[in-house]
C-alpha atoms as a PDB file:
ATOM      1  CA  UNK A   1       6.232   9.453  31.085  1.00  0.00           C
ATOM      2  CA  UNK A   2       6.776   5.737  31.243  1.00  0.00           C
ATOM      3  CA  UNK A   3       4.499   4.287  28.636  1.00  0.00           C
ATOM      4  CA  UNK A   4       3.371   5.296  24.887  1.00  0.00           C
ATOM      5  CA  UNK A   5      -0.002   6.895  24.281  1.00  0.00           C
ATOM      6  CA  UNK A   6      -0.564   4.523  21.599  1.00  0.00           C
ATOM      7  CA  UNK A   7       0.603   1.257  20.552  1.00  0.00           C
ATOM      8  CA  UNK A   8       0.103  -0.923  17.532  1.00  0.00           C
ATOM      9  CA  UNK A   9       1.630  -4.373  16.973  1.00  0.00           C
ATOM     10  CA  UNK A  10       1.576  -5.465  13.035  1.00  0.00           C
ATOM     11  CA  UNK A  11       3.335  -6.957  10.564  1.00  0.00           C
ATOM     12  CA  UNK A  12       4.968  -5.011   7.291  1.00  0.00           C
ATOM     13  CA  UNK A  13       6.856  -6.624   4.326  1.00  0.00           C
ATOM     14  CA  UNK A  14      10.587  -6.008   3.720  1.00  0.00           C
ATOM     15  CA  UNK A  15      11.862  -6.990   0.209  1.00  0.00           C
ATOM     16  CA  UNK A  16      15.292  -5.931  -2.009  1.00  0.00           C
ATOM     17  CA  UNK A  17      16.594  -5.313   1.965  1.00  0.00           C
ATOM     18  CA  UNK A  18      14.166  -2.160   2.605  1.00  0.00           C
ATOM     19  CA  UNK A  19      10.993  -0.551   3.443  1.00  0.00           C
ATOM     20  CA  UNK A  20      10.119   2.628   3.334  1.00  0.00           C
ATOM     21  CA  UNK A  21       7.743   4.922   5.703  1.00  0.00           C
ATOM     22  CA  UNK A  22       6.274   7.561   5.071  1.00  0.00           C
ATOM     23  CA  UNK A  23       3.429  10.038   5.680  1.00  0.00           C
ATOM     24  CA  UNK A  24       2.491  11.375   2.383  1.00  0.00           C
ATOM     25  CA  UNK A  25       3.292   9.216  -0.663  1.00  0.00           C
ATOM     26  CA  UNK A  26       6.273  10.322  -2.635  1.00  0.00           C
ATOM     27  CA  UNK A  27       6.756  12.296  -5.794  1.00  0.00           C
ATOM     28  CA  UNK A  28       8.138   9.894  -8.019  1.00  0.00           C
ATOM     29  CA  UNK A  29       9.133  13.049  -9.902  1.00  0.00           C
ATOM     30  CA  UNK A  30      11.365  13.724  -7.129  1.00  0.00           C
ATOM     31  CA  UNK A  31      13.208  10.524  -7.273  1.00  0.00           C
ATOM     32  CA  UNK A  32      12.990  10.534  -3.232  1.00  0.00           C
ATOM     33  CA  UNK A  33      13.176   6.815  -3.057  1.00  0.00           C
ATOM     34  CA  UNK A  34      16.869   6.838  -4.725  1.00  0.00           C
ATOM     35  CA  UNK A  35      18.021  10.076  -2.771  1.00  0.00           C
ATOM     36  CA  UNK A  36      16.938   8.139   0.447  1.00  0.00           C
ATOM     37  CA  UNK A  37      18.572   4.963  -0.113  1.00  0.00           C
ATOM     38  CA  UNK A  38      21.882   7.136  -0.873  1.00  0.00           C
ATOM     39  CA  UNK A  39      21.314   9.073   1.687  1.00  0.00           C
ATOM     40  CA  UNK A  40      20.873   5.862   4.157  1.00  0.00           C
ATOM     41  CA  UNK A  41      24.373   4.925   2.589  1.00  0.00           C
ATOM     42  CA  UNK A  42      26.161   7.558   2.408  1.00  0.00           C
ATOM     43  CA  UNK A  43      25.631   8.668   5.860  1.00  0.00           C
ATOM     44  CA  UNK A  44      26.258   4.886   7.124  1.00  0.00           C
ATOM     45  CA  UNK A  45      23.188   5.316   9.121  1.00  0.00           C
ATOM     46  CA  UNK A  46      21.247   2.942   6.846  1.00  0.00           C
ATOM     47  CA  UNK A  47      18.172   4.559   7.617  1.00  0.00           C
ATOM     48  CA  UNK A  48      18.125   7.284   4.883  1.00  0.00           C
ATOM     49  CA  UNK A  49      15.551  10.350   4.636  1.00  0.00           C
ATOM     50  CA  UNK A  50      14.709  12.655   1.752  1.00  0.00           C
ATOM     51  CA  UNK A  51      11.472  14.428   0.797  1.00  0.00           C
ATOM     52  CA  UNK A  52       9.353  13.117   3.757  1.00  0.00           C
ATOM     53  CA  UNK A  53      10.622   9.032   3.247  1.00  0.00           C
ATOM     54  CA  UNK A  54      12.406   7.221   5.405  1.00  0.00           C
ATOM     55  CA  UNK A  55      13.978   4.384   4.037  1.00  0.00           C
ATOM     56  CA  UNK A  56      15.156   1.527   6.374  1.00  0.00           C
ATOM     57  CA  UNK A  57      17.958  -0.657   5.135  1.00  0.00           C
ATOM     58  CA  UNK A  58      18.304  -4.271   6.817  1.00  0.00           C
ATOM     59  CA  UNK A  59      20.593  -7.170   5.844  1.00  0.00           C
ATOM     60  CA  UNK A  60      17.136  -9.676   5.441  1.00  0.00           C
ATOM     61  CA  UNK A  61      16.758  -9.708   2.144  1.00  0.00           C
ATOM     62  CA  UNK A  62      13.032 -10.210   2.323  1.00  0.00           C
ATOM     63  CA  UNK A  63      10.447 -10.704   5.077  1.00  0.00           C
ATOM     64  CA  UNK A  64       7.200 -10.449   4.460  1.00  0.00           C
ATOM     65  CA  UNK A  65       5.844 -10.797   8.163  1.00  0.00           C
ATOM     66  CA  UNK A  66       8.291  -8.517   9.846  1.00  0.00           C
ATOM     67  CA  UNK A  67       6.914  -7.607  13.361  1.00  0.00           C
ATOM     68  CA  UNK A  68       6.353  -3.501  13.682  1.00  0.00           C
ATOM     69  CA  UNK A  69       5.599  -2.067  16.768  1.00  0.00           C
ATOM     70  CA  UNK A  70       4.355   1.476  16.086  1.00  0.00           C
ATOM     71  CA  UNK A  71       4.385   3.706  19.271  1.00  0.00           C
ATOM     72  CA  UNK A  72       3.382   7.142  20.124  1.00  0.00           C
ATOM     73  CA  UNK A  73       4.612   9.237  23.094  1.00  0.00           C
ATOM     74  CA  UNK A  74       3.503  12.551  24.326  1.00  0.00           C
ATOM     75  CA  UNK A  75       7.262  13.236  24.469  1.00  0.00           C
ATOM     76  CA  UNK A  76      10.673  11.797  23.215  1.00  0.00           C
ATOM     77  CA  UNK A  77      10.676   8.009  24.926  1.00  0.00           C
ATOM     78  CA  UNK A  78      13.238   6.813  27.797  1.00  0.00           C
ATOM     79  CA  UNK A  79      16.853   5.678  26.033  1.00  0.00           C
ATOM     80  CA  UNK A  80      16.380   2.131  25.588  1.00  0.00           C
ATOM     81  CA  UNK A  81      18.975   1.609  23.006  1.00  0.00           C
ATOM     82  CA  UNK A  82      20.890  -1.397  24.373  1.00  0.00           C
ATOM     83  CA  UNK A  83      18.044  -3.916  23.583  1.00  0.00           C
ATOM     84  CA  UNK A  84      18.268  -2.739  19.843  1.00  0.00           C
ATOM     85  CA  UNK A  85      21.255  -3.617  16.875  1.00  0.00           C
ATOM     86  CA  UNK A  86      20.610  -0.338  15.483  1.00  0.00           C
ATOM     87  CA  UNK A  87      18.887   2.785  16.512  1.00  0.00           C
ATOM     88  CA  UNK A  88      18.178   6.692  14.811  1.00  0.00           C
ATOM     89  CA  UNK A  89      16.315   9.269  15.381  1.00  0.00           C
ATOM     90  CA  UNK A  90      14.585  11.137  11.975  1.00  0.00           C
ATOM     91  CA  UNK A  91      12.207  13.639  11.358  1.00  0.00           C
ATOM     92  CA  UNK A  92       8.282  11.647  10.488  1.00  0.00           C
ATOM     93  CA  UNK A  93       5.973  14.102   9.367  1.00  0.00           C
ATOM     94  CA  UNK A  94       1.880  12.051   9.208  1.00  0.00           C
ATOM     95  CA  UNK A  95      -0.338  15.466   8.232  1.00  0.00           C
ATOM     96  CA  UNK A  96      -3.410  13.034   7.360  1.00  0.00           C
ATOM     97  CA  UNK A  97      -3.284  10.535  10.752  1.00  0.00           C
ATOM     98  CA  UNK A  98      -1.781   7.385   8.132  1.00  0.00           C
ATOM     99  CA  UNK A  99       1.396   6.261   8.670  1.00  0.00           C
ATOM    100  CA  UNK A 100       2.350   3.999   5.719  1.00  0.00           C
ATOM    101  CA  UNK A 101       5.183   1.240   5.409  1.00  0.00           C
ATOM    102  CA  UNK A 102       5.761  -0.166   1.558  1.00  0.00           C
ATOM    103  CA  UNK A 103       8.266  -2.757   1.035  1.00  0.00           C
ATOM    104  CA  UNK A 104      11.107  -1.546  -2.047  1.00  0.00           C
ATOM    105  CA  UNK A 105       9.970  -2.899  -5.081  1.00  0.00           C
ATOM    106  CA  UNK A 106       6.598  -2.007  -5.657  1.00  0.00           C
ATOM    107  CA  UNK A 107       4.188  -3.423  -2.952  1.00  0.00           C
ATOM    108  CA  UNK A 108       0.771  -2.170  -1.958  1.00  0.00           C
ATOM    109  CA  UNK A 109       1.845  -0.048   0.944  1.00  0.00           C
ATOM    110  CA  UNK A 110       0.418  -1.280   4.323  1.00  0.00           C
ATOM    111  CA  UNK A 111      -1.448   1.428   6.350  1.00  0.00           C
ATOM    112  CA  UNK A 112      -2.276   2.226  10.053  1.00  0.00           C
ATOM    113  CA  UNK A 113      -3.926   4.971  11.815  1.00  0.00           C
ATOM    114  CA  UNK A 114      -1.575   7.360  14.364  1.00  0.00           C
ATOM    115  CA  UNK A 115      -2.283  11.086  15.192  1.00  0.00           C
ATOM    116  CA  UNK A 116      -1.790  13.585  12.677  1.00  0.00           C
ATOM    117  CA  UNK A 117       1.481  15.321  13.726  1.00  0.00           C
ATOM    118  CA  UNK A 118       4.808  16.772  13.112  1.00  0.00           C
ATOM    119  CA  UNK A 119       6.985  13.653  15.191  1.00  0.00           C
ATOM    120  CA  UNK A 120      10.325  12.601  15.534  1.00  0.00           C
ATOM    121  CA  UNK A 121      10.366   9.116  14.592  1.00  0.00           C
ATOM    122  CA  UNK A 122      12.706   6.477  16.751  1.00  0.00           C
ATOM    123  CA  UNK A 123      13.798   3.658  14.318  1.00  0.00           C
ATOM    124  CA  UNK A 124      15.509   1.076  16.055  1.00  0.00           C
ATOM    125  CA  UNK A 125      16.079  -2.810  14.694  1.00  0.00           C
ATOM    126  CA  UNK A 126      17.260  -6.111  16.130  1.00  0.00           C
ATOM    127  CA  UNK A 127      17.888  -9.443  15.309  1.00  0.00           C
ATOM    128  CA  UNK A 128      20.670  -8.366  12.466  1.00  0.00           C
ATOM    129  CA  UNK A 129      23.321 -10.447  13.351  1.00  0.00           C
ATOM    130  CA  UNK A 130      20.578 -13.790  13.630  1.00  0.00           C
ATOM    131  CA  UNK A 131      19.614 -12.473   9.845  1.00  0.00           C
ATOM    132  CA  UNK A 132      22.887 -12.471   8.508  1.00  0.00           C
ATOM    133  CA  UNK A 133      23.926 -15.641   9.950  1.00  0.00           C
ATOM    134  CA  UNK A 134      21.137 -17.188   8.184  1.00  0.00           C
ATOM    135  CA  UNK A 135      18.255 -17.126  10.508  1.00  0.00           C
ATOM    136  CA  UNK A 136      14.603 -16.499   8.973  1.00  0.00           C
ATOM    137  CA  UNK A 137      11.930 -13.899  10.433  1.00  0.00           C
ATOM    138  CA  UNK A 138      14.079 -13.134  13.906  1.00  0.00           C
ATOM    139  CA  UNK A 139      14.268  -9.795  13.015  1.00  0.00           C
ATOM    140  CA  UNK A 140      12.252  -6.526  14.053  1.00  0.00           C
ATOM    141  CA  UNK A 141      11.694  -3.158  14.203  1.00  0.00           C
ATOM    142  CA  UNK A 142       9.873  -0.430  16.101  1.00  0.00           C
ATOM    143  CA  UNK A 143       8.925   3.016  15.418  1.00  0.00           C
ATOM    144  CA  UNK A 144       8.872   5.426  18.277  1.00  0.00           C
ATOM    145  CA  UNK A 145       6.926   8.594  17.606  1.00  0.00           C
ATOM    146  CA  UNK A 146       6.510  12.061  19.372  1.00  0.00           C
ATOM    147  CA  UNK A 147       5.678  15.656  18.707  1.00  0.00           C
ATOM    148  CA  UNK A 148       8.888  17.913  17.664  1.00  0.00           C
ATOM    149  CA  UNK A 149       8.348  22.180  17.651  1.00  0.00           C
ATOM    150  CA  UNK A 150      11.335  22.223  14.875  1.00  0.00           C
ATOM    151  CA  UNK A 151      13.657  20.125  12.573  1.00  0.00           C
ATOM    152  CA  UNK A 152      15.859  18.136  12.910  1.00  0.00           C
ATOM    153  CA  UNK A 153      18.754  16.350  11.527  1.00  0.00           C
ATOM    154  CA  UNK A 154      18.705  13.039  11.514  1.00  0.00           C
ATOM    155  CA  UNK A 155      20.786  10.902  14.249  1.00  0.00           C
ATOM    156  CA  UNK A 156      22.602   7.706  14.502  1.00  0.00           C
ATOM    157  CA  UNK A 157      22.187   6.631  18.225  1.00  0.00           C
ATOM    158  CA  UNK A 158      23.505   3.206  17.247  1.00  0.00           C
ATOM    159  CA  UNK A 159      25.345   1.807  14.686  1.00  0.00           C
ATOM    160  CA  UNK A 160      24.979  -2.626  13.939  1.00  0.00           C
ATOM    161  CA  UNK A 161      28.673  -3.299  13.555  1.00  0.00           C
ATOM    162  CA  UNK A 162      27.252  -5.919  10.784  1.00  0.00           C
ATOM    163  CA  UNK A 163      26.974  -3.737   8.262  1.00  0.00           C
ATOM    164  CA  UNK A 164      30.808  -3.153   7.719  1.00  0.00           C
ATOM    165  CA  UNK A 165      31.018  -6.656   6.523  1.00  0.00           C
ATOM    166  CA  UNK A 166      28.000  -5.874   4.188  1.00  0.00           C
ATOM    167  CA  UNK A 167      29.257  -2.966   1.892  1.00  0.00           C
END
């Protein structure tokens, strides 16, 4: 397979450096939102996970435009990892066909339709070293999706060298 299934082109907001996805809203109970983002630091993948949320650190403060492209494969995509700053592989679960992206610090969360599904979710992000240099709105993101039979743990394929200089 060469091509996605499906592919979406939008816009999501990134504020306080985040945004979290998700499939089914978190428990705020659960404090999933603060396991994730130690999770995302801890690891040093700076993409954390925890109770269904991913949460995807970047060094841009804030953008409120940030291009997403959302795609969705029959099965895992071909390795393009050298175009990207920073690239891992997490386990996206999207049991009611919304996947949601909600910028840290209270936003509405944006939504858009995808198949229901069990995925593995490809987060990769450029434009980092642009953003920390001071550049505005050069940075994106993209979220590959396709169906997994069992779990996972997540993966750093690639690692922005950026954020030693950051923590």
């Amino acid at each position: 397979m060469t091509s996605p299934n499906t592919t979406m082109d939008v816009e999501v907001q990134i504020d306080h450096g985040q945004v979290y996805v998700y499939g089914v809203a978190p428990d705020p109970e659960r404090e999933s939102v603060l396991k994730a983002l130690d999770d995302a630091h801890q690891t040093r993948r700076f993409v954390g996970v925890a109770d269904g949320l991913v949460d995807v650190l970047t060094p841009v403060q804030w953008n409120l435009n940030a291009p997403m492209r959302i795609e969705v494969w029959e099965a895992e995509p071909p390795d393009d990892d050298d175009n990207w700053d920073q690239v891992v592989d997490v386990d996206l679960d999207v049991p009611d066909g919304r996947l949601y992206f909600e910028a840290s610090g209270g936003w509405n969360p944006l939504n858009f339709e995808v198949p229901t599904g069990r995925y593995r979710a490809r987060v990769s992000s450029q434009g980092y070293t642009e953003a920390r240099e001071g550049a505005e709105g050069l940075d994106s993101y993209r979220f590959r999706l396709w169906p997994r039979d069992q779990e996972s743990a997540p993966q750093l394929r690639k690692a922005w060298p950026g954020w030693d200089s950051m923590i």
